[in-house]
Structures are given as structure tokens and as C-alpha cells.
C-alpha atoms as a PDB file:
ATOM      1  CA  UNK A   1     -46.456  -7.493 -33.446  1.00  0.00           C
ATOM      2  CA  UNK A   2     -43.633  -5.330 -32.863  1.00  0.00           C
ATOM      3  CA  UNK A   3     -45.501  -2.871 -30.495  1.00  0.00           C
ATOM      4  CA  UNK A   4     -46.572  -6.127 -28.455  1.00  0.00           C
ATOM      5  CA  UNK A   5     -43.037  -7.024 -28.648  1.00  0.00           C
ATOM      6  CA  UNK A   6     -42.078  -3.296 -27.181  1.00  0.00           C
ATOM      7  CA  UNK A   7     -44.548  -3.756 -24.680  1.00  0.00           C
ATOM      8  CA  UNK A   8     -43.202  -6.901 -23.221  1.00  0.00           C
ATOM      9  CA  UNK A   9     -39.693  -5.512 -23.211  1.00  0.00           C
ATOM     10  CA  UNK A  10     -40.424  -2.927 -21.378  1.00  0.00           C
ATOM     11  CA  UNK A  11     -42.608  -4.703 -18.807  1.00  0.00           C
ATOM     12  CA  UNK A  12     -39.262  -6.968 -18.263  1.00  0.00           C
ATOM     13  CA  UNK A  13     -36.896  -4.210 -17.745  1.00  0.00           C
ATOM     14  CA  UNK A  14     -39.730  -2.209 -15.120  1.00  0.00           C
ATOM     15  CA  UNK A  15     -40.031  -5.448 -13.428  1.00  0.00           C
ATOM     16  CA  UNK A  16     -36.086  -6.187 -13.877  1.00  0.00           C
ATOM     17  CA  UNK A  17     -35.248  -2.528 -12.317  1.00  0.00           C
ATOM     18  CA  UNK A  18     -37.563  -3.168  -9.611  1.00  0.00           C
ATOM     19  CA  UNK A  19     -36.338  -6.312  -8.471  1.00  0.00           C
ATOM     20  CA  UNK A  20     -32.701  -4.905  -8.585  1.00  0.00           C
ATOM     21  CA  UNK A  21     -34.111  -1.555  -6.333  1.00  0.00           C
ATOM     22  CA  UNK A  22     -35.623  -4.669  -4.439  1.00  0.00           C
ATOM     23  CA  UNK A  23     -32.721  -6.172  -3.564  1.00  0.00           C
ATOM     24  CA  UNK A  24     -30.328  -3.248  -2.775  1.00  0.00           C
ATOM     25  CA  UNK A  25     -32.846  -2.057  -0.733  1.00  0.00           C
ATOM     26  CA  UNK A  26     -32.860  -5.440   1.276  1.00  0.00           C
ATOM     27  CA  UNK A  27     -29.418  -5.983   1.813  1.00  0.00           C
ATOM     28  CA  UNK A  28     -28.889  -1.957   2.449  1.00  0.00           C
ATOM     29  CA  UNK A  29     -31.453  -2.494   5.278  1.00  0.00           C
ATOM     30  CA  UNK A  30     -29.715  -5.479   6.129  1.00  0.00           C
ATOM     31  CA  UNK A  31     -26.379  -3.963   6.303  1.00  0.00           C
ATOM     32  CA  UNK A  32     -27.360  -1.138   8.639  1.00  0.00           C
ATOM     33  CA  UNK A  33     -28.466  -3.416  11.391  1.00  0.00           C
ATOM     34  CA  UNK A  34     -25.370  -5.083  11.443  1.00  0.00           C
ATOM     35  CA  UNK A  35     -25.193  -7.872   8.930  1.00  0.00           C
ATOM     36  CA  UNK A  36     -21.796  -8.201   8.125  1.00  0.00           C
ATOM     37  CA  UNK A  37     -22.627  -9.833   4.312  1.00  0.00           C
ATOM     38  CA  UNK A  38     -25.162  -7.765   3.649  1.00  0.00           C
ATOM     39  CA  UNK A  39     -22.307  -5.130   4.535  1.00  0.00           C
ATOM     40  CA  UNK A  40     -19.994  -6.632   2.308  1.00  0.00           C
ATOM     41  CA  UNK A  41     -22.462  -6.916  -0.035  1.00  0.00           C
ATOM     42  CA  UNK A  42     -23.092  -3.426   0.195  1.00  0.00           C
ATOM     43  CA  UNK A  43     -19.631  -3.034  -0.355  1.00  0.00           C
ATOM     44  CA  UNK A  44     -19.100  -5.334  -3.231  1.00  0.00           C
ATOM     45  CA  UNK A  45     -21.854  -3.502  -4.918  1.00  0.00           C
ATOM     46  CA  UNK A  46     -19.875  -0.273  -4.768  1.00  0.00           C
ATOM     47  CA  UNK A  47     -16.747  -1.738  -5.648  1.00  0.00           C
ATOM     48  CA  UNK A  48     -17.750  -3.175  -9.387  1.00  0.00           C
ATOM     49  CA  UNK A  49     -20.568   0.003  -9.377  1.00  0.00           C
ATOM     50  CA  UNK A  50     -23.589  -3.632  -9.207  1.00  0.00           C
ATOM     51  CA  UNK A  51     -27.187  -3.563  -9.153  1.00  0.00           C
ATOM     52  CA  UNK A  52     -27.874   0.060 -10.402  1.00  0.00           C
ATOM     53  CA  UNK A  53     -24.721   1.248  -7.724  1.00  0.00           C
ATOM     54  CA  UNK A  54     -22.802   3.783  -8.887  1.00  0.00           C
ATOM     55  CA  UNK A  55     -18.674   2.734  -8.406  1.00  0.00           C
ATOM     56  CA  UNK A  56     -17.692   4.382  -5.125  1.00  0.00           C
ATOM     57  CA  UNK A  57     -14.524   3.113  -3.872  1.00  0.00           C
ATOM     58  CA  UNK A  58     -14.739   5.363  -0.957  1.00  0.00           C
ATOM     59  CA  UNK A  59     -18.289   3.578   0.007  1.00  0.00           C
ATOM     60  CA  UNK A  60     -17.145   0.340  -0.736  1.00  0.00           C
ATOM     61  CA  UNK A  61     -14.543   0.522   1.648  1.00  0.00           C
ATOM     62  CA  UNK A  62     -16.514   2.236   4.222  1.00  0.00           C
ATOM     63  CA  UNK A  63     -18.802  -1.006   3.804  1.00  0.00           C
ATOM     64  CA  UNK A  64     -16.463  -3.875   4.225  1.00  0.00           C
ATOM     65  CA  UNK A  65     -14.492  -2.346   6.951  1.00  0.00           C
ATOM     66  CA  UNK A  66     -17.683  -2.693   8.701  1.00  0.00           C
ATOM     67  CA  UNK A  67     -17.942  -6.220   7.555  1.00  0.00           C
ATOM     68  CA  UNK A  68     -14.196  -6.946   8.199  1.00  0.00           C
ATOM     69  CA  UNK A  69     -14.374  -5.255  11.946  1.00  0.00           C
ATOM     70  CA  UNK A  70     -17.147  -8.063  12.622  1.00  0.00           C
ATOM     71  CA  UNK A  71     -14.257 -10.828  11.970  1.00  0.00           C
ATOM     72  CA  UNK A  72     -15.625 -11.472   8.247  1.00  0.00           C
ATOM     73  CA  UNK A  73     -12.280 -12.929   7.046  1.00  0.00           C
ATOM     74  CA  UNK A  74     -12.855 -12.366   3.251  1.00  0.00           C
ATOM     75  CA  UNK A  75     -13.997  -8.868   4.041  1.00  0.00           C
ATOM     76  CA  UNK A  76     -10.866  -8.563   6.232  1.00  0.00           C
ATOM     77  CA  UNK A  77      -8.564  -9.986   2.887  1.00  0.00           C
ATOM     78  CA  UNK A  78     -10.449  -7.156   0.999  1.00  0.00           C
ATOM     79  CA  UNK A  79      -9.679  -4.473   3.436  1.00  0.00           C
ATOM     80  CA  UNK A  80      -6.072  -5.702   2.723  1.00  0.00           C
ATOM     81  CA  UNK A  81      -6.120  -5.311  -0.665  1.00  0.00           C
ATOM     82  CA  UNK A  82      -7.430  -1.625  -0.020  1.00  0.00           C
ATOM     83  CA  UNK A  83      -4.773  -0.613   1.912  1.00  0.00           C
ATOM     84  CA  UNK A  84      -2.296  -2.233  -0.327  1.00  0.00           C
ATOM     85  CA  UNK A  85      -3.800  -0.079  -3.540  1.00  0.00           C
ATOM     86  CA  UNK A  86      -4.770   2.872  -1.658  1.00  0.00           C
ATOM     87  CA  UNK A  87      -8.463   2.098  -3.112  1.00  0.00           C
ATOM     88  CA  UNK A  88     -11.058   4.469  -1.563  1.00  0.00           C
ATOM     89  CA  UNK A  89      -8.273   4.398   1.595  1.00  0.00           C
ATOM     90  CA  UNK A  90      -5.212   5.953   2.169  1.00  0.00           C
ATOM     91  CA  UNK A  91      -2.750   3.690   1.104  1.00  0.00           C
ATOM     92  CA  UNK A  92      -0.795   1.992   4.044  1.00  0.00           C
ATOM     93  CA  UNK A  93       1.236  -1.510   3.976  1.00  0.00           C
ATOM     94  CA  UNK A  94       1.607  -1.537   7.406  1.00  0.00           C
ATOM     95  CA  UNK A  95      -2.578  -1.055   7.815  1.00  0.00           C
ATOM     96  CA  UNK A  96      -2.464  -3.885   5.087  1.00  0.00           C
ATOM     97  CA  UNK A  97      -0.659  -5.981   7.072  1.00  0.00           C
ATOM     98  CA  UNK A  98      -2.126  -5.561   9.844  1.00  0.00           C
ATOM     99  CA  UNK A  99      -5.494  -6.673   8.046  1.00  0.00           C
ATOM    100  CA  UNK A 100      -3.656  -9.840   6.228  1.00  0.00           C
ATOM    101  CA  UNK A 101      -2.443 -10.546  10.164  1.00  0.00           C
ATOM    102  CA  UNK A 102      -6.041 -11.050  11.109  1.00  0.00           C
ATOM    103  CA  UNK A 103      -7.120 -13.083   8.525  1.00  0.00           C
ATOM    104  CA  UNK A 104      -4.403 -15.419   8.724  1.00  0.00           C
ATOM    105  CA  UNK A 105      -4.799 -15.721  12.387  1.00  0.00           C
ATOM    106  CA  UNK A 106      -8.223 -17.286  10.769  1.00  0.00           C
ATOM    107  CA  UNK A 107      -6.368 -19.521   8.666  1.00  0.00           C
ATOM    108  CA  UNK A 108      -7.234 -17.755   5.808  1.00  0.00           C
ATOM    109  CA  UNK A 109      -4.547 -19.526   2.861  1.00  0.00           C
ATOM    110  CA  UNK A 110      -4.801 -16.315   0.489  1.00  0.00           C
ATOM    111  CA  UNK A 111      -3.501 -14.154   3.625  1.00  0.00           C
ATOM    112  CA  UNK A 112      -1.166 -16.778   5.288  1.00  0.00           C
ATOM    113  CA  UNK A 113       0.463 -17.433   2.135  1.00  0.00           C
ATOM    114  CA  UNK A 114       0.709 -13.523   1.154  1.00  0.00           C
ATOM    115  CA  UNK A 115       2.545 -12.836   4.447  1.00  0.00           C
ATOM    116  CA  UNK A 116       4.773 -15.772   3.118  1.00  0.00           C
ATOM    117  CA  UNK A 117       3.036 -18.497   5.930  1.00  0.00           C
ATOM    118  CA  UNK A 118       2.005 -21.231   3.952  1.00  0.00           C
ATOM    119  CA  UNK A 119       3.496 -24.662   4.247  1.00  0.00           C
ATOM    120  CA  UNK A 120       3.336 -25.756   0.913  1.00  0.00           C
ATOM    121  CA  UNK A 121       5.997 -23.129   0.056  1.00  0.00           C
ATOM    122  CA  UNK A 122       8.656 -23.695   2.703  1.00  0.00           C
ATOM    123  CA  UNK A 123      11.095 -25.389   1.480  1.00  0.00           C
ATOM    124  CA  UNK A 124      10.436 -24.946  -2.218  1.00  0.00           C
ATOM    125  CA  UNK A 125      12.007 -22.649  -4.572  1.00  0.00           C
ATOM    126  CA  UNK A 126      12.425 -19.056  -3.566  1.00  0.00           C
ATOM    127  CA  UNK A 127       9.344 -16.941  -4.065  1.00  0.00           C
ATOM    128  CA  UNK A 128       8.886 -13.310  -4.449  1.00  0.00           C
ATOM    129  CA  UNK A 129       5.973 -12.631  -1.843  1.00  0.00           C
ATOM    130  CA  UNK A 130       6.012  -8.643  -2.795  1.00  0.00           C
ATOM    131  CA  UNK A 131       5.147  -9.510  -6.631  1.00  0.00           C
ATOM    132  CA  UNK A 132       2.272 -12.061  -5.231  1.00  0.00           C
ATOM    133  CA  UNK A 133       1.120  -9.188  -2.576  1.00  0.00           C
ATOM    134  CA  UNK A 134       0.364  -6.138  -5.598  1.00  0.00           C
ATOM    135  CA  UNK A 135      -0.608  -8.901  -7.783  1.00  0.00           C
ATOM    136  CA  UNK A 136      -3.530 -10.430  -5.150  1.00  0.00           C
ATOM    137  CA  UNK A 137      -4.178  -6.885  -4.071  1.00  0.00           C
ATOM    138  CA  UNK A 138      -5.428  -6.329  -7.735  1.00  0.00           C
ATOM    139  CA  UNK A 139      -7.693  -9.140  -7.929  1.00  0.00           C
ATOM    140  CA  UNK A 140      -8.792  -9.411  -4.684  1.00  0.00           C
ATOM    141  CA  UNK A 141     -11.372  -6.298  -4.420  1.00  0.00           C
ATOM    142  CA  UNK A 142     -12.759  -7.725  -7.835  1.00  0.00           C
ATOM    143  CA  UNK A 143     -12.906 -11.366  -7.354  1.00  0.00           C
ATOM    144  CA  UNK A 144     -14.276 -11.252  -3.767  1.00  0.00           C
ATOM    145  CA  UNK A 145     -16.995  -8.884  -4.240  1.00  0.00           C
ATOM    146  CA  UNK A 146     -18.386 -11.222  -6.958  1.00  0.00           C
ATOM    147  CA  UNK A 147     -18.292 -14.143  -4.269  1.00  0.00           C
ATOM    148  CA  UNK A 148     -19.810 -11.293  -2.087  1.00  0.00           C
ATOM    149  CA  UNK A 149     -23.107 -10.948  -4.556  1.00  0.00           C
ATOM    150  CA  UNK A 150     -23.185 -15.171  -4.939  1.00  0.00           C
ATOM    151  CA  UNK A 151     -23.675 -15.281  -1.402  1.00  0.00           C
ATOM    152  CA  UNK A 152     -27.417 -15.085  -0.349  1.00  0.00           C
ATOM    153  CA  UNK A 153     -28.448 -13.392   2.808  1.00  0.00           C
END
């Protein structure tokens, strides 16, 4: 029984590792003609180091800027977050900004309100925008890539 048992497992994880090769393989071929999920994707995968990716924060960036120079406004908030960390980019608010600039023209509410743009704050008690920035630019690369890999192509 417990050789049968072996067996099976190891069927699963053959079949499991295939369909994972599967997939990267899909969206990689996706990604290269232009896709700009699949490129995020592709760059979500190397961010959190995904579907048998190895972390690369350089290659993860290379990805979404791709996917963020094709106006994809999460991959644009991501790029952001990059430049604000220096994560697999040289670090650079003012290339930060510059990304958060685009998505808000978007009416992205993340990047409106971390340039300090959103209505529901004006008027309200003072808030420190700088703290919010490094704290969003944490989460961001994390969070979005794992709405990146929800997304089907």
C-alpha cells in the first residue's frame, strides 16, 4: 500500500511540475510578443521567486517596466514602488514620481492619494504622505504581483 501510495505522489508532483513549466512557458511566450499581463506576470513571478522562478528583482523589474511602458497602471504603481526601494532599480524618487504621475493621471486612488491627490483627505486631519509613500512602496511589489498571478491571460 505504501509503494502505491509513493507512486501516486509522485505521479502528482511530475504532473504538478509540468503544469507549472506549462504555464510559465505560456505566459513567457506571451510576454515576449507584447502582452503586457503576461509581462507583469512574468514579472510578478520573479518578484515573489513563483511557479518554479527563481527571485530576481532585477528581472522582475525588467518585466513590468515593459508592462508599465504599455500604460498597465498597476504595473506602472509597481514600477513606483521600485524606484522608491531601489528594488532591482536604482533607487530614484524623482523616477518614482514620475511613475506615480502616470498612474494617477489614470485615476489610479493608490497613486493619487500617495502624491497626496485624493479628495477624501483634503480637508481632514494632517497626513504624513512620506510615511504612507515607504510604507505602500513595501507592499506594493508584493501585493500586486499576487493580483498579477490571479489574473488569467
Amino acid at each position: 500500500m505504501k509503494v502505491l501510495k509513493t507512486l501516486i505522489m509522485i505521479c502528482l508532483f511530475m504532473f504538478s511540475f509540468s503544469s507549472i513549466a506549462d504555464i510559465v512557458t505560456e505566459t513567457k511566450q506571451q510576454a515576449e510578443q507584447g502582452n503586457a499581463l503576461a509581462q507583469a506576470q512574468m514579472g510578478a513571478m520573479y518578484q515573489l521567486g513563483r511557479n518554479g522562478v527563481e527571485k530576481d528583482a532585477q528581472q522582475s523589474a525588467a518585466w513590468m517596466l515593459k508592462a508599465a511602458n504599455q500604460g498597465l497602471v498597476e504595473a506602472q504603481v509597481f514600477m513606483a514602488a521600485l524606484y522608491d526601494r531601489g528594488l532591482g532599480v536604482k533607487q530614484s524618487v524623482k523616477v518614482a514620481t514620475q511613475w506615480y504621475e502616470k498612474a494617477a493621471a489614470q485615476k489610479h486612488g493608490t497613486a493619487l492619494a500617495i502624491l497626496g491627490r485624493n479628495e477624501v483627505a483634503k480637508g481632514s486631519i494632517a497626513f504624513d504622505y512620506k510615511t504612507m509613500r515607504l510604507r505602500a512602496a513595501k507592499q506594493i511589489p508584493v501585493e500586486y504581483s499576487k493580483r498579477f498571478l490571479r489574473q488569467k491571460l
